[in-house]
C-alpha atoms as a PDB file:
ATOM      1  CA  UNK A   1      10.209 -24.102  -6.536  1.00  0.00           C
ATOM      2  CA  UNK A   2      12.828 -23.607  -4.797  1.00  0.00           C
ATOM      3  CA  UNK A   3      11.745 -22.475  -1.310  1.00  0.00           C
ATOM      4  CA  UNK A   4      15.126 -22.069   0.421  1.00  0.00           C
ATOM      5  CA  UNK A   5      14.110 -19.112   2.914  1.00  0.00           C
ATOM      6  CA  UNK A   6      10.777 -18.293   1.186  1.00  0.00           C
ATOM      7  CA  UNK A   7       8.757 -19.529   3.760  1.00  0.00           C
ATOM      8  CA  UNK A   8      10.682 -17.274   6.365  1.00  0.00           C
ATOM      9  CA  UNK A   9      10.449 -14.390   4.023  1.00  0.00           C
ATOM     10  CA  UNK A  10       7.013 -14.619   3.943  1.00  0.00           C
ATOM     11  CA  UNK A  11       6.547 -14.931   7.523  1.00  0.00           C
ATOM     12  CA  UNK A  12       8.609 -11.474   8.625  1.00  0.00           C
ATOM     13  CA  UNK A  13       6.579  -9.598   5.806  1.00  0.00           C
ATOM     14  CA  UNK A  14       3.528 -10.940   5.238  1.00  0.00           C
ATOM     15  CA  UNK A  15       1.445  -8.548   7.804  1.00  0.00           C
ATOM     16  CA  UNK A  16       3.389  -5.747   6.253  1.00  0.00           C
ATOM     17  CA  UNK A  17       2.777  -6.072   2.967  1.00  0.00           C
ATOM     18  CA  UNK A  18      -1.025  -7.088   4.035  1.00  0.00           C
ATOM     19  CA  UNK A  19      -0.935  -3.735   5.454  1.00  0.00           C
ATOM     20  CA  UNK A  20      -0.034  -2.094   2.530  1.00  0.00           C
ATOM     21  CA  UNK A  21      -2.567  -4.288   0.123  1.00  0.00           C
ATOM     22  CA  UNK A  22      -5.419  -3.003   3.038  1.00  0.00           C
ATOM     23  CA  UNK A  23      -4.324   0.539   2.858  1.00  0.00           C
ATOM     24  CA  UNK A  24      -4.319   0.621  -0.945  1.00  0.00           C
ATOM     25  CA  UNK A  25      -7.375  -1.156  -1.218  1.00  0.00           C
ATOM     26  CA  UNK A  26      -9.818  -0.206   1.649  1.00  0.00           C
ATOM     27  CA  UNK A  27     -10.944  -3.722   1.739  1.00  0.00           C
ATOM     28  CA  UNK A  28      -9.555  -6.521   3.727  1.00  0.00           C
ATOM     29  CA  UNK A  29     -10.695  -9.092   1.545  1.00  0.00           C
ATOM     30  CA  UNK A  30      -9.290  -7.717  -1.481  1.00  0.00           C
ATOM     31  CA  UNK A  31      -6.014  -6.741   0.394  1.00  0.00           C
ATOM     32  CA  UNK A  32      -5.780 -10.426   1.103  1.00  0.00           C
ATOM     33  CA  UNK A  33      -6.562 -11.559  -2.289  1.00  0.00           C
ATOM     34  CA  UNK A  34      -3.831  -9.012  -3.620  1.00  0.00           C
ATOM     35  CA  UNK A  35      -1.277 -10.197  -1.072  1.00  0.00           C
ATOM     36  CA  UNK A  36      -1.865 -13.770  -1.923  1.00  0.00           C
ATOM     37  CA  UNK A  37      -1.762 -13.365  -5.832  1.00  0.00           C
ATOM     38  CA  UNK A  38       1.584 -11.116  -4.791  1.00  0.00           C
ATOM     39  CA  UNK A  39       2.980 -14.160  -2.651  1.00  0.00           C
ATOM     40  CA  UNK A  40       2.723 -16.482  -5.639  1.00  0.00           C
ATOM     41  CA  UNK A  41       4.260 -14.287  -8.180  1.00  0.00           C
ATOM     42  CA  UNK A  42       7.497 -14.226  -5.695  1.00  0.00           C
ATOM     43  CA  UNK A  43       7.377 -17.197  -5.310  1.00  0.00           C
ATOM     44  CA  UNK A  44       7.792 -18.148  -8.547  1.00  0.00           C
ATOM     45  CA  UNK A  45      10.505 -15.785  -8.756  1.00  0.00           C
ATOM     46  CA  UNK A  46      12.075 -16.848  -5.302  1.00  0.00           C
ATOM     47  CA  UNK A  47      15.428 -18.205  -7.050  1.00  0.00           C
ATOM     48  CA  UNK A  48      16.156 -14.839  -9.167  1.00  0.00           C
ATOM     49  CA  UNK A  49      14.948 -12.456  -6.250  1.00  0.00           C
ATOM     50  CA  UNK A  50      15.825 -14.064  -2.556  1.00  0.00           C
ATOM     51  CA  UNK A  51      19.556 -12.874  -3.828  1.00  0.00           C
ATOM     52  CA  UNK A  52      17.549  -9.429  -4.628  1.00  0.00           C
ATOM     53  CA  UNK A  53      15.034  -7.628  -3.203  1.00  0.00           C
ATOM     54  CA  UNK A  54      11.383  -9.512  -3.170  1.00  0.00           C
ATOM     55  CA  UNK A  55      10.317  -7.000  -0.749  1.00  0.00           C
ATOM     56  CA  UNK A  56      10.385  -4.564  -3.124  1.00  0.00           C
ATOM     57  CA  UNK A  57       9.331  -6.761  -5.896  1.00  0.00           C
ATOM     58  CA  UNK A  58       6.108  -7.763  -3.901  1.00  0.00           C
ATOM     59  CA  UNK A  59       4.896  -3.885  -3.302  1.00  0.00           C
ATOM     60  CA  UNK A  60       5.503  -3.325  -6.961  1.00  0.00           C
ATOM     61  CA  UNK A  61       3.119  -6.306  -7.813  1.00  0.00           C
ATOM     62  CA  UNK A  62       0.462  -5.117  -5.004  1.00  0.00           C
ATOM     63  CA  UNK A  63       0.336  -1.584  -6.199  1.00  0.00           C
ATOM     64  CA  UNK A  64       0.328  -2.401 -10.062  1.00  0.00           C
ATOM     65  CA  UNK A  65      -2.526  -5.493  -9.857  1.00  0.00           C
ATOM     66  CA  UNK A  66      -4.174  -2.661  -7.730  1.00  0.00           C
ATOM     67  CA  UNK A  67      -4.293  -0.519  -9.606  1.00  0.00           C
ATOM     68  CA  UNK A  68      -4.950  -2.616 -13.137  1.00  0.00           C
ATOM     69  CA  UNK A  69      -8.159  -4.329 -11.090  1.00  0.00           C
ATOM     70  CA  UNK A  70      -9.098  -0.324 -10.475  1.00  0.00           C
ATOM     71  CA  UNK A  71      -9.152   0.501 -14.060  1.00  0.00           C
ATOM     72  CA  UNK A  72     -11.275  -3.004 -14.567  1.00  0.00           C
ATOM     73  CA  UNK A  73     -13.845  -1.923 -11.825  1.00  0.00           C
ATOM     74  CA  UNK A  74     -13.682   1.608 -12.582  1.00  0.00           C
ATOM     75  CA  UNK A  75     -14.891   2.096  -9.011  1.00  0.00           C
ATOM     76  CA  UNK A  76     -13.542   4.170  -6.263  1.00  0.00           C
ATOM     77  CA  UNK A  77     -10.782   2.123  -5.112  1.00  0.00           C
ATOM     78  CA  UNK A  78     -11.879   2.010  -1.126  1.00  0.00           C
ATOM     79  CA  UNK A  79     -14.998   0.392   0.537  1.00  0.00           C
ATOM     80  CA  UNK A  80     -16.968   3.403   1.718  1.00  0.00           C
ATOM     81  CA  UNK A  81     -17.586   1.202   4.785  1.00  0.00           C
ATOM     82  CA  UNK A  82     -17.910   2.720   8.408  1.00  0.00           C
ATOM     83  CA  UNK A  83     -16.853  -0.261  10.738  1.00  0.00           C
ATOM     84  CA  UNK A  84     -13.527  -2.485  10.300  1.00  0.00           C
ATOM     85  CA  UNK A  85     -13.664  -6.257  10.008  1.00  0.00           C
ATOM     86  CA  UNK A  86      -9.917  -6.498  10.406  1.00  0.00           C
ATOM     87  CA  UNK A  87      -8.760  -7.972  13.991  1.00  0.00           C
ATOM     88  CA  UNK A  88      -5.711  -6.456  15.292  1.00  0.00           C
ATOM     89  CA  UNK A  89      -4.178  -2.894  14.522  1.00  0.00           C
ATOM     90  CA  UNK A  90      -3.908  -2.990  10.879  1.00  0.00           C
ATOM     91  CA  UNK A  91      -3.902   0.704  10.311  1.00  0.00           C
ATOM     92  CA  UNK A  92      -4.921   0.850  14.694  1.00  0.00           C
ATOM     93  CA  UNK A  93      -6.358   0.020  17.211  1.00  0.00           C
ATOM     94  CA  UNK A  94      -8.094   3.078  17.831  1.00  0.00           C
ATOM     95  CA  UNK A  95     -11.327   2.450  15.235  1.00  0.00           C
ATOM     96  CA  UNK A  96     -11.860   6.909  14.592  1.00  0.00           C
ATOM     97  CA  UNK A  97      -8.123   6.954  13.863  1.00  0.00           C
ATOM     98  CA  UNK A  98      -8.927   3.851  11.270  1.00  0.00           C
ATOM     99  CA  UNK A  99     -11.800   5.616   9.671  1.00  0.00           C
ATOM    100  CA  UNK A 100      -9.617   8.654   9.374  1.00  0.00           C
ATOM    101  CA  UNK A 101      -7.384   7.121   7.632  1.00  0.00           C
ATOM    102  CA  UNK A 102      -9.757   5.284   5.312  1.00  0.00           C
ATOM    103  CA  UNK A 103     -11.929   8.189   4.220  1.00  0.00           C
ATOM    104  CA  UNK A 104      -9.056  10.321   3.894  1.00  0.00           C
ATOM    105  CA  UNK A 105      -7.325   7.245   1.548  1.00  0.00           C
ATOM    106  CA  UNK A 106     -10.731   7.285  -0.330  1.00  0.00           C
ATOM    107  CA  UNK A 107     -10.142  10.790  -2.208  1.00  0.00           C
ATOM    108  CA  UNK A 108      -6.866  10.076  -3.450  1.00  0.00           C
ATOM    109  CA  UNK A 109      -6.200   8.535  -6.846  1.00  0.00           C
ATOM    110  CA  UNK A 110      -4.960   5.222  -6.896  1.00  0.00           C
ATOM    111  CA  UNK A 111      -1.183   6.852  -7.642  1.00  0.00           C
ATOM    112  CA  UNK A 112      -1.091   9.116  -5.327  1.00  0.00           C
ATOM    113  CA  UNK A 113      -2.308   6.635  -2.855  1.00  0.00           C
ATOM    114  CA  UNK A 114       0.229   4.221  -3.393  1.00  0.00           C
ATOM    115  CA  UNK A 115       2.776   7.148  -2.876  1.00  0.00           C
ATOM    116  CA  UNK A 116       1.330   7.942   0.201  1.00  0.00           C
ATOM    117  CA  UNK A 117       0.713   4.442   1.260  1.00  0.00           C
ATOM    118  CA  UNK A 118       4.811   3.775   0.480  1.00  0.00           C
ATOM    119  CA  UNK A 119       6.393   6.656   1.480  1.00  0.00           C
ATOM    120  CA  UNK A 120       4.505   7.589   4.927  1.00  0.00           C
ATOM    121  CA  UNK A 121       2.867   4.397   6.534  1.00  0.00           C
ATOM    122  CA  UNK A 122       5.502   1.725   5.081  1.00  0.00           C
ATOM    123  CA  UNK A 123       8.339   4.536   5.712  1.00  0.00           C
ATOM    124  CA  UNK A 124      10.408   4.159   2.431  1.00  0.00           C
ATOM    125  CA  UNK A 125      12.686   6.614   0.729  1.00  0.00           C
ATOM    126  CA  UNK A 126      11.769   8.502  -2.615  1.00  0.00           C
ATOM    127  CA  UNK A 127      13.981   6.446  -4.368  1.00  0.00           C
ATOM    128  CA  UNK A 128      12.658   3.040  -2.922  1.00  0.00           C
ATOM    129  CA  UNK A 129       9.377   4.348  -3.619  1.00  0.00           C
ATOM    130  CA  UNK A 130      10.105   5.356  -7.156  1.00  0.00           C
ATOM    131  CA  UNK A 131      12.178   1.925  -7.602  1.00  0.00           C
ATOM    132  CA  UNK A 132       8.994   0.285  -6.661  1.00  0.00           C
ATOM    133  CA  UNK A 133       6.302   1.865  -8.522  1.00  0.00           C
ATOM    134  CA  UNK A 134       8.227   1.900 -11.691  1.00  0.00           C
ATOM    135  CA  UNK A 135       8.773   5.911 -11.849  1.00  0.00           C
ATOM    136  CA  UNK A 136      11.350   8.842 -11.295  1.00  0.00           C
ATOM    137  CA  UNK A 137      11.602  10.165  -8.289  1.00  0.00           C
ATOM    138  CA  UNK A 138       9.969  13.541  -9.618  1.00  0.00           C
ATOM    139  CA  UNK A 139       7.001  11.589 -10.026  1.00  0.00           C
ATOM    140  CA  UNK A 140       7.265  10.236  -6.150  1.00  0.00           C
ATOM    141  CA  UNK A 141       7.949  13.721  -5.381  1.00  0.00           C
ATOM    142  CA  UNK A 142       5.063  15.151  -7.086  1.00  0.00           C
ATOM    143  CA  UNK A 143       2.400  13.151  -6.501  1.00  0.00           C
ATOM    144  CA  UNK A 144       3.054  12.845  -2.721  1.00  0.00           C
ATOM    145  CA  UNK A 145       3.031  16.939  -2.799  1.00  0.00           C
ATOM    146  CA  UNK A 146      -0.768  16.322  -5.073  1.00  0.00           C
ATOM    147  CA  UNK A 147      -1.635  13.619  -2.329  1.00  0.00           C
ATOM    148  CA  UNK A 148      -0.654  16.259   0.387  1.00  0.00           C
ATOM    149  CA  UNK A 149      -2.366  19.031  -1.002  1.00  0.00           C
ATOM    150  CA  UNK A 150      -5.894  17.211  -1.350  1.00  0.00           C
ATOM    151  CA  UNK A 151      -5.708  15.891   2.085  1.00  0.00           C
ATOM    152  CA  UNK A 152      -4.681  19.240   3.530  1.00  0.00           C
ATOM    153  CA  UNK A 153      -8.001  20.621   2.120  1.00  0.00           C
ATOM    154  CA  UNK A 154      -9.983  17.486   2.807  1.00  0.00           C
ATOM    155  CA  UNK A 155      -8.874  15.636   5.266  1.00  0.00           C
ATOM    156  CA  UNK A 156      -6.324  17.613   7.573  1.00  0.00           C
ATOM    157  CA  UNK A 157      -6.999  15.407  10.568  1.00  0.00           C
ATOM    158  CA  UNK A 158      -4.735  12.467   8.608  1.00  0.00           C
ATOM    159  CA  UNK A 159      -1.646  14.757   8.062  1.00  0.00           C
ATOM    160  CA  UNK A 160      -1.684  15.087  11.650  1.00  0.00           C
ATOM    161  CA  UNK A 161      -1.148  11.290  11.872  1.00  0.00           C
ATOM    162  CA  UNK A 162       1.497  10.725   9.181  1.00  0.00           C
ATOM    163  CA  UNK A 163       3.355  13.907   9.688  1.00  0.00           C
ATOM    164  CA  UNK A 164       2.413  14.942   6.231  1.00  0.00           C
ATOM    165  CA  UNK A 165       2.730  19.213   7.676  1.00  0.00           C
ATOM    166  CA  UNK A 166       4.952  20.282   4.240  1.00  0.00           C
END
């Protein structure tokens, strides 16, 4: 492999994209598991993609093995767990904004949670989120207004801390 800059990639994203993997998957351990499986698929990639985007490329791989290990389990995709054994501020430090956020996470589907996940807590455009999950951006556009919807009937107090108020 060449590694020319991998290793520094890795470094500047690796607790955002562990971020992401957490929010998608409720679960730190699988979130890490995800990230790492995501790390090696770049990095076997890392000459074709450090000209690229592998930023990009490594949210498409966490949301897609996501979801495919979902379909596997055909489980509900988030630990219904009440305390967090993450250290740090993953989704905050404030552990009832954390449990907000992870029950409201919980009663998505596992698309519209990666649109939510993409679009309002990593902060990326329709069309970055549609270039990384593979779709139009009708189907971004969509599925974050279905994601909106069932938290604005079931979990209100989240919108309040992404913003989500249209």
């Amino acid at each position: 492999m060449d590694d020319e800059g991998f290793s520094e990639w890795v470094g500047g994203v690796e607790r955002q994209l562990l971020r992401s993997a957490y929010l998608l998957t409720g679960d730190l351990q699988r979130a890490e598991d995800l990230l790492q499986e995501a790390l090696v698929k770049v990095a076997l990639r890392w000459r074709r993609l450090r000209a690229e985007n592998p930023t990009a490329y490594a949210r498409r791989i966490l949301v897609r093995d996501n979801v495919s290990a979902w379909r596997r389990r055909r489980e509900t995709p988030v630990a219904d767990v009440v305390g967090s054994d993450l250290q740090g501020d993953m989704v905050s430090s404030d552990p009832e904004t954390e449990l907000v956020v992870r029950r409201a996470l919980a009663r998505l589907t596992p698309a519209q949670r990666a649109v939510l996940v993409l679009r309002h807590f990593d902060d990326l455009s329709e069309r970055q989120t549609a270039e990384v999950l593979g779709v139009s951006v009708g189907t971004v556009k969509s599925q974050n207004a279905a994601a909106l919807a069932r938290l604005r009937t079931g979990a209100p107090e989240l919108l309040d801390l992404i913003g989500g108020t249209s």
